[in-house]
C-alpha atoms as a PDB file:
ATOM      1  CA  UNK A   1      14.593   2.002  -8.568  1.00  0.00           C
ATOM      2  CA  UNK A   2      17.141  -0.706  -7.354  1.00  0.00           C
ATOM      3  CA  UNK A   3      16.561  -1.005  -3.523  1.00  0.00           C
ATOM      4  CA  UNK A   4      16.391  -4.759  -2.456  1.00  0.00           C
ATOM      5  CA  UNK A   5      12.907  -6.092  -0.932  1.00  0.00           C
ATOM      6  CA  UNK A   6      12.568  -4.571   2.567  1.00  0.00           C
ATOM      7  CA  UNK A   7      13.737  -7.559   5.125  1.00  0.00           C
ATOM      8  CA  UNK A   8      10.011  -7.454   6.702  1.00  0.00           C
ATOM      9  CA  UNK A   9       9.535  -9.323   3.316  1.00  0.00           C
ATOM     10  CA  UNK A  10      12.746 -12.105   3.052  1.00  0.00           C
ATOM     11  CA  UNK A  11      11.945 -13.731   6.223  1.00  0.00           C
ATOM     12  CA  UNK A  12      10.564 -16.922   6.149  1.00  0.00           C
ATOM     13  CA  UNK A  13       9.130 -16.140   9.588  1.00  0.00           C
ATOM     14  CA  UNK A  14       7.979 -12.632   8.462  1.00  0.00           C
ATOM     15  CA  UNK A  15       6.842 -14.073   5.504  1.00  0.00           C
ATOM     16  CA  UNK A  16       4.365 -16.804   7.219  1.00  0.00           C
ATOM     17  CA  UNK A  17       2.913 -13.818   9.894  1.00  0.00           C
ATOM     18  CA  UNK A  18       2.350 -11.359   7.498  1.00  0.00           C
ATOM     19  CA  UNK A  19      -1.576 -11.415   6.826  1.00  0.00           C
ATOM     20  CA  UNK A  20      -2.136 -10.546  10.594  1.00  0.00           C
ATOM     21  CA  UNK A  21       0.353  -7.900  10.773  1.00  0.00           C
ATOM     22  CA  UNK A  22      -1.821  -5.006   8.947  1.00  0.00           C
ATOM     23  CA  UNK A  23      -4.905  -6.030  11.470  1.00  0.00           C
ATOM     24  CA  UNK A  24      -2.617  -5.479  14.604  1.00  0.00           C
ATOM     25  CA  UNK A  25      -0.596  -2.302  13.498  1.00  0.00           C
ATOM     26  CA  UNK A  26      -2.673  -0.763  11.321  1.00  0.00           C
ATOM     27  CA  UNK A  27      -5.338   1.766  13.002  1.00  0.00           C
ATOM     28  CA  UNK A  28      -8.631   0.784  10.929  1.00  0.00           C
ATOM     29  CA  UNK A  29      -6.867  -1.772   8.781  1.00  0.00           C
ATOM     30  CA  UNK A  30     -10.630  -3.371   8.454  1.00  0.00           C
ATOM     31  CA  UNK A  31     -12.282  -0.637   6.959  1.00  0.00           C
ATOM     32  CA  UNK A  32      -9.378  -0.029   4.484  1.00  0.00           C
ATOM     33  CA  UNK A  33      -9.872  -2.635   1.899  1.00  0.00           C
ATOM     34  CA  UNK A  34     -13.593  -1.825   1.432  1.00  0.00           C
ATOM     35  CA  UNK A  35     -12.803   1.672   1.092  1.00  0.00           C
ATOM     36  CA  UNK A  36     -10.500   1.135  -1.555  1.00  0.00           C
ATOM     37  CA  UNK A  37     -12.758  -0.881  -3.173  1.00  0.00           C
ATOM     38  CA  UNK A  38     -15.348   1.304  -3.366  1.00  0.00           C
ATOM     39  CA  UNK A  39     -13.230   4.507  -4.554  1.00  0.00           C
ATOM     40  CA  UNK A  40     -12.298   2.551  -7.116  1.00  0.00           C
ATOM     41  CA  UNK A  41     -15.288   1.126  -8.455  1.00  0.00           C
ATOM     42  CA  UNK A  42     -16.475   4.448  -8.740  1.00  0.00           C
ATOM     43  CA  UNK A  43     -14.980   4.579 -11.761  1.00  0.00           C
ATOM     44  CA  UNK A  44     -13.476   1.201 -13.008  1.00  0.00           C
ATOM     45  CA  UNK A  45     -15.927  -0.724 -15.489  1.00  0.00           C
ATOM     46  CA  UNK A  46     -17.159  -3.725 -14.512  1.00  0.00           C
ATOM     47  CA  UNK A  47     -14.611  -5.611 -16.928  1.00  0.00           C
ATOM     48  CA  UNK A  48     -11.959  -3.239 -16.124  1.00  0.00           C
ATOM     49  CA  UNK A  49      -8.202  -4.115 -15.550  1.00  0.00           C
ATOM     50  CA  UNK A  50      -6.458  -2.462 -11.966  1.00  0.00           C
ATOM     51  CA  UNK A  51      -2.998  -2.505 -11.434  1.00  0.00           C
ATOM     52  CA  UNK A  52      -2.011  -3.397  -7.590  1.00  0.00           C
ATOM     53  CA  UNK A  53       1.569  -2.055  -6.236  1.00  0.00           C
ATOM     54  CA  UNK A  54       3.156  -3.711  -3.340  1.00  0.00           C
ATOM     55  CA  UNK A  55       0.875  -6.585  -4.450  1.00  0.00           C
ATOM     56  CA  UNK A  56       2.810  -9.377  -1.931  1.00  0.00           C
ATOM     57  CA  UNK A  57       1.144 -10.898   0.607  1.00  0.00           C
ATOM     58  CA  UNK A  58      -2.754 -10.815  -1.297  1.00  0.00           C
ATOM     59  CA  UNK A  59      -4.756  -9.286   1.161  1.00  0.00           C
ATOM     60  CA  UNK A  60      -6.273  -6.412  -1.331  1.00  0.00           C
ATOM     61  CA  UNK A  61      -5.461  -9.070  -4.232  1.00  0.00           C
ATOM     62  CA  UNK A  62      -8.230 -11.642  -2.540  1.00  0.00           C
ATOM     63  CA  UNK A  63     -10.339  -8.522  -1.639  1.00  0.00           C
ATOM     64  CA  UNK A  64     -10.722  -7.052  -5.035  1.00  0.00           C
ATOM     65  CA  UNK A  65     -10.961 -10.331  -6.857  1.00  0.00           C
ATOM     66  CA  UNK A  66     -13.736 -11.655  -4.408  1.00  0.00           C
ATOM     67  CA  UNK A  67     -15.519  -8.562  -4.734  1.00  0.00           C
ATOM     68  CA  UNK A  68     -15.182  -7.828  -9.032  1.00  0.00           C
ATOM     69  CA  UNK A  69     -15.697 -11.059 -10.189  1.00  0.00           C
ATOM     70  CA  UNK A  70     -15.034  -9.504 -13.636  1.00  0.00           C
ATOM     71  CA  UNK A  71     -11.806  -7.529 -12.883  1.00  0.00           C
ATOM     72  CA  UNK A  72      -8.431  -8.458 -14.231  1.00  0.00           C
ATOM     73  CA  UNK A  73      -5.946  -7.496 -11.982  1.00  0.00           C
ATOM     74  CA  UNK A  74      -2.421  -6.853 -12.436  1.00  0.00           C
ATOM     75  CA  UNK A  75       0.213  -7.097  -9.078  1.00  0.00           C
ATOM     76  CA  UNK A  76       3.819  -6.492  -8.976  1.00  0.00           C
ATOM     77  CA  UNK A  77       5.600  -7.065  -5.747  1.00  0.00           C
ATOM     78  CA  UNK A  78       9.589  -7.172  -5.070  1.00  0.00           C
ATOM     79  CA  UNK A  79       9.434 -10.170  -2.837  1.00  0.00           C
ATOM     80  CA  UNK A  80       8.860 -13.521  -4.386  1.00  0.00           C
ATOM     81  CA  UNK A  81       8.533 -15.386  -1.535  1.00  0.00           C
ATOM     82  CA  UNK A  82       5.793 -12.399  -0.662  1.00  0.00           C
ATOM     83  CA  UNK A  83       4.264 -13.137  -4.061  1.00  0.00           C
ATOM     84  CA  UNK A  84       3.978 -16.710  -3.673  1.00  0.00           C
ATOM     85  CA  UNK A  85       2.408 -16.100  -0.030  1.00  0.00           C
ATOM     86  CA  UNK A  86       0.023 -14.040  -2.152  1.00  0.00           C
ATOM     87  CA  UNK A  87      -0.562 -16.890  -5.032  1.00  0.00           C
ATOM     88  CA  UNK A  88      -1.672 -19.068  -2.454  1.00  0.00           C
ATOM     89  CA  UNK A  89      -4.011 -16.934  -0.510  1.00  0.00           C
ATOM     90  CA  UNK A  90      -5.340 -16.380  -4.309  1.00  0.00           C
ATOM     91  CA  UNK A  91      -6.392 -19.685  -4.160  1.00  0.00           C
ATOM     92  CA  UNK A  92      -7.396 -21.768  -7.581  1.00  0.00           C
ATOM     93  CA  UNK A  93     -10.649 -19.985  -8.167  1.00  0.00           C
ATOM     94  CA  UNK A  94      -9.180 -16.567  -8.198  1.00  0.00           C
ATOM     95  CA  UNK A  95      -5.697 -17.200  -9.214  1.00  0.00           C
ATOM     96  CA  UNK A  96      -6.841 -17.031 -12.938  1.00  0.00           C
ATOM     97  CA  UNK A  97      -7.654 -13.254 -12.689  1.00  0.00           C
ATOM     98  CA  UNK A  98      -4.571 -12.223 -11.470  1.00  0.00           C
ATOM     99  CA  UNK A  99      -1.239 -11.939 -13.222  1.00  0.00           C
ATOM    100  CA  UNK A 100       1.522 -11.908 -10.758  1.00  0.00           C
ATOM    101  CA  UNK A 101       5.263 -10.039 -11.498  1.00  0.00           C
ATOM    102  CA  UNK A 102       8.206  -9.771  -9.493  1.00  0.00           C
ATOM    103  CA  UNK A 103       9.936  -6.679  -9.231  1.00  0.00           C
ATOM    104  CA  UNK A 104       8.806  -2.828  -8.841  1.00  0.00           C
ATOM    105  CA  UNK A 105       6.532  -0.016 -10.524  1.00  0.00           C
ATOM    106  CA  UNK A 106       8.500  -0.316 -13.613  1.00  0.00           C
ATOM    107  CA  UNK A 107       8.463  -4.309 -14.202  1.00  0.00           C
ATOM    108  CA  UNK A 108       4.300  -4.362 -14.346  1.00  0.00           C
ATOM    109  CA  UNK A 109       2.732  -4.038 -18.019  1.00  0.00           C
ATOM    110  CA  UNK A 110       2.141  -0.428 -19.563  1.00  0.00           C
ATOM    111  CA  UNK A 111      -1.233  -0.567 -19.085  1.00  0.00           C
ATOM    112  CA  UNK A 112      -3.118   1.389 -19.362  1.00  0.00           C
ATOM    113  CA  UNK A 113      -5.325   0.250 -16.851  1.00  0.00           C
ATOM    114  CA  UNK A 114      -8.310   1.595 -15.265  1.00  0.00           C
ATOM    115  CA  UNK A 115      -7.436   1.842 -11.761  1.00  0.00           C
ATOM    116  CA  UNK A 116      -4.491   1.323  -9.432  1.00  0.00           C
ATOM    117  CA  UNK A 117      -3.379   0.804  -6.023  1.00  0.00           C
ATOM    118  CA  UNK A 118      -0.231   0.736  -3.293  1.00  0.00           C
ATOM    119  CA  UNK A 119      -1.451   0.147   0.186  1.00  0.00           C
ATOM    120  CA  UNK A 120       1.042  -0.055   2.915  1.00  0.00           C
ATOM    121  CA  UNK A 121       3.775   0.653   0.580  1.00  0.00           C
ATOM    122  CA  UNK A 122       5.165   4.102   0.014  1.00  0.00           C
ATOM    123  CA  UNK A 123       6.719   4.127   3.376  1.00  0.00           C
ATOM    124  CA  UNK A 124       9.180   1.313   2.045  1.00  0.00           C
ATOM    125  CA  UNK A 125      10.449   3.463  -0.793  1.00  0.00           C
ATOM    126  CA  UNK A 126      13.345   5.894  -0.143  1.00  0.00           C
ATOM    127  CA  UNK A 127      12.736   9.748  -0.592  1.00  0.00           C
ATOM    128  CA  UNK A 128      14.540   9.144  -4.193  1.00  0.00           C
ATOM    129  CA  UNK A 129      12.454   6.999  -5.662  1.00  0.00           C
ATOM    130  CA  UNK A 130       9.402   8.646  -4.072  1.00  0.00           C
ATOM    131  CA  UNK A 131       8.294  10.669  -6.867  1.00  0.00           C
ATOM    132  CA  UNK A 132       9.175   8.540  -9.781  1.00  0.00           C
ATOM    133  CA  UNK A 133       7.915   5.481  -8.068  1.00  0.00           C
ATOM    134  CA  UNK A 134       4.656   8.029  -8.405  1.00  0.00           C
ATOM    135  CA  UNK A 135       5.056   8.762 -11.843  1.00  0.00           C
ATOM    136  CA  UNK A 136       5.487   5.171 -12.708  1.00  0.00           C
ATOM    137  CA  UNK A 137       2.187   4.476 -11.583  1.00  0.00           C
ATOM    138  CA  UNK A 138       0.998   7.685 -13.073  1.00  0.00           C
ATOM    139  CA  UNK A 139       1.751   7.201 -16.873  1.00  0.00           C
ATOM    140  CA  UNK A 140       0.241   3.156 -16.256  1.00  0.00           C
ATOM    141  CA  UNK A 141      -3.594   4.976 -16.184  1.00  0.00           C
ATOM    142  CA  UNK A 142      -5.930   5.827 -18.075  1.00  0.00           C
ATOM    143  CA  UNK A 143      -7.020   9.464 -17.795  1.00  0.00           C
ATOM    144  CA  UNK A 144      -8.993   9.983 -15.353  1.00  0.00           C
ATOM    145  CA  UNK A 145      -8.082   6.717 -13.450  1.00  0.00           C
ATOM    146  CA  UNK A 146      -8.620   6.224  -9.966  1.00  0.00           C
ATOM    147  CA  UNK A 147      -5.025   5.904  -7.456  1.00  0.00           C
ATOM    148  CA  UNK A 148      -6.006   5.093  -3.839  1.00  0.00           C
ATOM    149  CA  UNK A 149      -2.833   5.064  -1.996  1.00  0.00           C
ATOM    150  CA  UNK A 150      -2.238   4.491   2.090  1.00  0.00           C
ATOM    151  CA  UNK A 151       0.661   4.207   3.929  1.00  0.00           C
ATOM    152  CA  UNK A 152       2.406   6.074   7.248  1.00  0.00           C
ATOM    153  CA  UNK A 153       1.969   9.693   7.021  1.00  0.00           C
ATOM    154  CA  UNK A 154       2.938  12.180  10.132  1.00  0.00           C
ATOM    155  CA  UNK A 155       2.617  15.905  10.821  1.00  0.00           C
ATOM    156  CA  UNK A 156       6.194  17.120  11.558  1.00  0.00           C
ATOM    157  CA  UNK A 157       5.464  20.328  13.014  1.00  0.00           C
ATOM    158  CA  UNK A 158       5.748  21.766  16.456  1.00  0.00           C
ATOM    159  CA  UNK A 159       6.904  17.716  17.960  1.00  0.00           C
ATOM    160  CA  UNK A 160       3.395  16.165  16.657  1.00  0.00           C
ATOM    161  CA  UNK A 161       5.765  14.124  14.870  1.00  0.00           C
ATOM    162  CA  UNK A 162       6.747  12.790  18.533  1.00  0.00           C
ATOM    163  CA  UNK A 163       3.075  12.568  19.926  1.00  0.00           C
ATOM    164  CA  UNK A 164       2.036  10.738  17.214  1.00  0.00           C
ATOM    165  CA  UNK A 165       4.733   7.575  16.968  1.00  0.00           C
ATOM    166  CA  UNK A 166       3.907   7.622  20.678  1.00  0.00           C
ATOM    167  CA  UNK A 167       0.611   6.923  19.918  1.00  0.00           C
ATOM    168  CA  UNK A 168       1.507   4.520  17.099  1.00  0.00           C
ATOM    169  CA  UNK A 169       3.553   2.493  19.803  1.00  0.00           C
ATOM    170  CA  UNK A 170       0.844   2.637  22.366  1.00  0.00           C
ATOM    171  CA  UNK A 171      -1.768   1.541  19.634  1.00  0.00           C
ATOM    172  CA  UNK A 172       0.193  -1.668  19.119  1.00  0.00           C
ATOM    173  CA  UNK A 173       0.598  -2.095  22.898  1.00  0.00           C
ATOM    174  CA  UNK A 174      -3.281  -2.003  23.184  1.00  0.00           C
ATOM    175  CA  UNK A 175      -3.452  -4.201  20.203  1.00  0.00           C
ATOM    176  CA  UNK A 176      -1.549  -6.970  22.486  1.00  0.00           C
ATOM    177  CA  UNK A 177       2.264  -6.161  21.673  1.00  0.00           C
ATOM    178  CA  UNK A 178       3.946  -6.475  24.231  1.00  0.00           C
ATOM    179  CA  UNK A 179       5.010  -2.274  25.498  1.00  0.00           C
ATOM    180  CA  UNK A 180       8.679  -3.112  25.395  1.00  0.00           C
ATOM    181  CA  UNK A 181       8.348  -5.010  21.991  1.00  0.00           C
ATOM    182  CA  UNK A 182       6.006  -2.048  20.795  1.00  0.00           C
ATOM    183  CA  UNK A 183       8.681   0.472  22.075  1.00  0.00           C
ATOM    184  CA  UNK A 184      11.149  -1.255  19.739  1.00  0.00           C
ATOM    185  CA  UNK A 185       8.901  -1.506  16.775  1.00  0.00           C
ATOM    186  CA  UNK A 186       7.882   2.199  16.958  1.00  0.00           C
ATOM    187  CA  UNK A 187      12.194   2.854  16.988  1.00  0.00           C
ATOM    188  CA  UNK A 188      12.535   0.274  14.037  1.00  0.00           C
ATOM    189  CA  UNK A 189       9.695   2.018  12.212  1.00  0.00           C
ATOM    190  CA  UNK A 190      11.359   5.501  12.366  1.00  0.00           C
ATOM    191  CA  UNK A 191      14.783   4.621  11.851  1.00  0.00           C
ATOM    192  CA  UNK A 192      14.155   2.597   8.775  1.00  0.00           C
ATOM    193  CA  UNK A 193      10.880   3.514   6.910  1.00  0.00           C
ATOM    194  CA  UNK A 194      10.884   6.619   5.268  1.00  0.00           C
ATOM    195  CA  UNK A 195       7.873   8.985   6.591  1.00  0.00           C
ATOM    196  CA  UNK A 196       6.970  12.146   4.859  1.00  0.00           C
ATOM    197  CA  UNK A 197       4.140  14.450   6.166  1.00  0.00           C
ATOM    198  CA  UNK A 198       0.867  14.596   4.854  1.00  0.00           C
ATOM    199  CA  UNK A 199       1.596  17.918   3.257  1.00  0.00           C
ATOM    200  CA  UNK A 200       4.550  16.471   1.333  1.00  0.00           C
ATOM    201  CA  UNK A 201       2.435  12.961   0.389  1.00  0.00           C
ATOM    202  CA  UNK A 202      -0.146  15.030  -1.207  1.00  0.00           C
ATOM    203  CA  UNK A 203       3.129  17.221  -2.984  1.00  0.00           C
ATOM    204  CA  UNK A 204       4.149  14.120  -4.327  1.00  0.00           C
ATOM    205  CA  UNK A 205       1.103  13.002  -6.109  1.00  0.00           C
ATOM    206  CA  UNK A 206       0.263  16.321  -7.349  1.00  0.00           C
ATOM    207  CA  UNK A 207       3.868  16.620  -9.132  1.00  0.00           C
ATOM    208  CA  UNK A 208       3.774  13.100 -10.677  1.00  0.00           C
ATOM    209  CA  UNK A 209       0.595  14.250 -12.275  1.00  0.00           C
ATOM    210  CA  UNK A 210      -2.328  13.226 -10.377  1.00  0.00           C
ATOM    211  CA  UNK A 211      -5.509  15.432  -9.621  1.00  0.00           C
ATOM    212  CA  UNK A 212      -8.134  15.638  -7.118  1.00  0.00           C
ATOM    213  CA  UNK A 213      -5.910  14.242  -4.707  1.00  0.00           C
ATOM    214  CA  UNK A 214      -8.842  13.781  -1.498  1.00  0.00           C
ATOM    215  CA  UNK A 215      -8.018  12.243   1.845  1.00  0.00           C
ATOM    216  CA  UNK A 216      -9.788   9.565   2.383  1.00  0.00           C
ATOM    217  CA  UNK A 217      -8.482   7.992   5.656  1.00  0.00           C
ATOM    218  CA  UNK A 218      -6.603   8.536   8.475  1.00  0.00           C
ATOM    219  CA  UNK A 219      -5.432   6.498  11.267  1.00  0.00           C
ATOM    220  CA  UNK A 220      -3.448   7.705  13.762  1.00  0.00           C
ATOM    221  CA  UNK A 221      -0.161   7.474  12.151  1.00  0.00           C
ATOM    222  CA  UNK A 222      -1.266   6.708   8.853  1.00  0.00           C
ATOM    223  CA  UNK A 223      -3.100   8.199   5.623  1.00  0.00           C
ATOM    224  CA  UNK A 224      -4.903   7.415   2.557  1.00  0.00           C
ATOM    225  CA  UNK A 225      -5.535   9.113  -0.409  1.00  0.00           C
ATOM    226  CA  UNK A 226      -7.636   8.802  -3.483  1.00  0.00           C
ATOM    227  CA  UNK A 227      -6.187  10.317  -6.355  1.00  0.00           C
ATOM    228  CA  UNK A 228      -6.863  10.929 -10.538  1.00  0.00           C
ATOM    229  CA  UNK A 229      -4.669   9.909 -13.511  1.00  0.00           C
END
């Protein structure tokens, strides 16, 4: 797993916008990170350790950390200057709790830990490096370990695929892109993110040996799972 940082995460200008970018393009974006939260408490200990994939930027850093005051968290994200955005979000009082690494799946500790996620991620990862990006995260649990997971996920049957990045682009129109700038984005999105159907998502998981895989979420062009080690 070589591929550089994606260049939504490089620029300085991407870089500085990024913590509003879920809440505009991402149907339901609010009620993600409390989700997650919950799925996993369900069966991380109070003291327990979680391991956070795609961890630039600190949204669900802040969230988890704010909400387990006792959690030690783990994130590992490609982009340093997306890991120092995420350092400072952290803030003094909840820097402490969470270690910080720069690179992918493979760079963060062995574990085990007790929980892990990779929100908004997936879709950056080429079909390659789908599965043992997967089974990375995988053999980092404990048995039994919770995986929520959520990223874009599209039925590619029969032209849904079509309906539904229509929809995508007219959700970030009503969001208050501008329609020619959504138009664009909705292009950019297809032509350079890498968007499997739910059917082959849920594949994925299963073969890099996760269980009880259970959707959890869906939002128009996008899909969450919650999965165990």
């Amino acid at each position: 797993m070589t591929n550089a940082p994606h260049e939504a995460f490089s620029s300085a200008d991407a870089v500085a916008q990024y913590a509003q970018g879920p809440k505009r393009n991402v149907p339901g974006f609010g009620g993600l990170l409390p989700m997650t939260r919950i799925l996993l408490a369900e069966h991380v200990p109070r003291d327990g350790r979680v391991l956070v994939v795609g961890a630039g930027g600190g949204l669900e850093l802040e969230d988890l950390a704010l909400a387990n005051p006792e959690w030690q968290i783990a994130g590992v994200d490609p982009s340093a200057p997306m890991l120092e955005l995420a350092a400072r979000r952290l803030g003094p009082a909840l820097r402490p709790r969470v270690a910080l690494h720069e690179g992918y799946v493979q760079d963060a500790p062995a574990g085990p830990f007790d929980g892990a996620t990779c929100l908004l991620t997936f879709h950056f990862v080429p079909l390659e490096q789908r599965l043992p990006t997967a089974r990375e995260i995988h053999r980092r649990l404990k048995p039994g370990a919770p995986f929520v997971t959520a990223h874009f996920s599209v039925e590619d049957g029969e032209g849904q695929r079509e309906v539904w990045m229509n929809r995508y682009a007219a959700f970030l129109a009503a969001s208050g892109t501008d329609p020619l700038q959504a138009a664009a984005t909705r292009e950019k999105v297809e032509q350079e993110l890498t968007i499997l159907s739910p059917s082959q998502d849920e594949a994925i998981l299963r073969e890099a040996g996760f269980s009880d895989v259970q959707l959890f979420y869906a939002g128009f062009t996008f899909r969450g799972w919650v999965a165990r080690a």
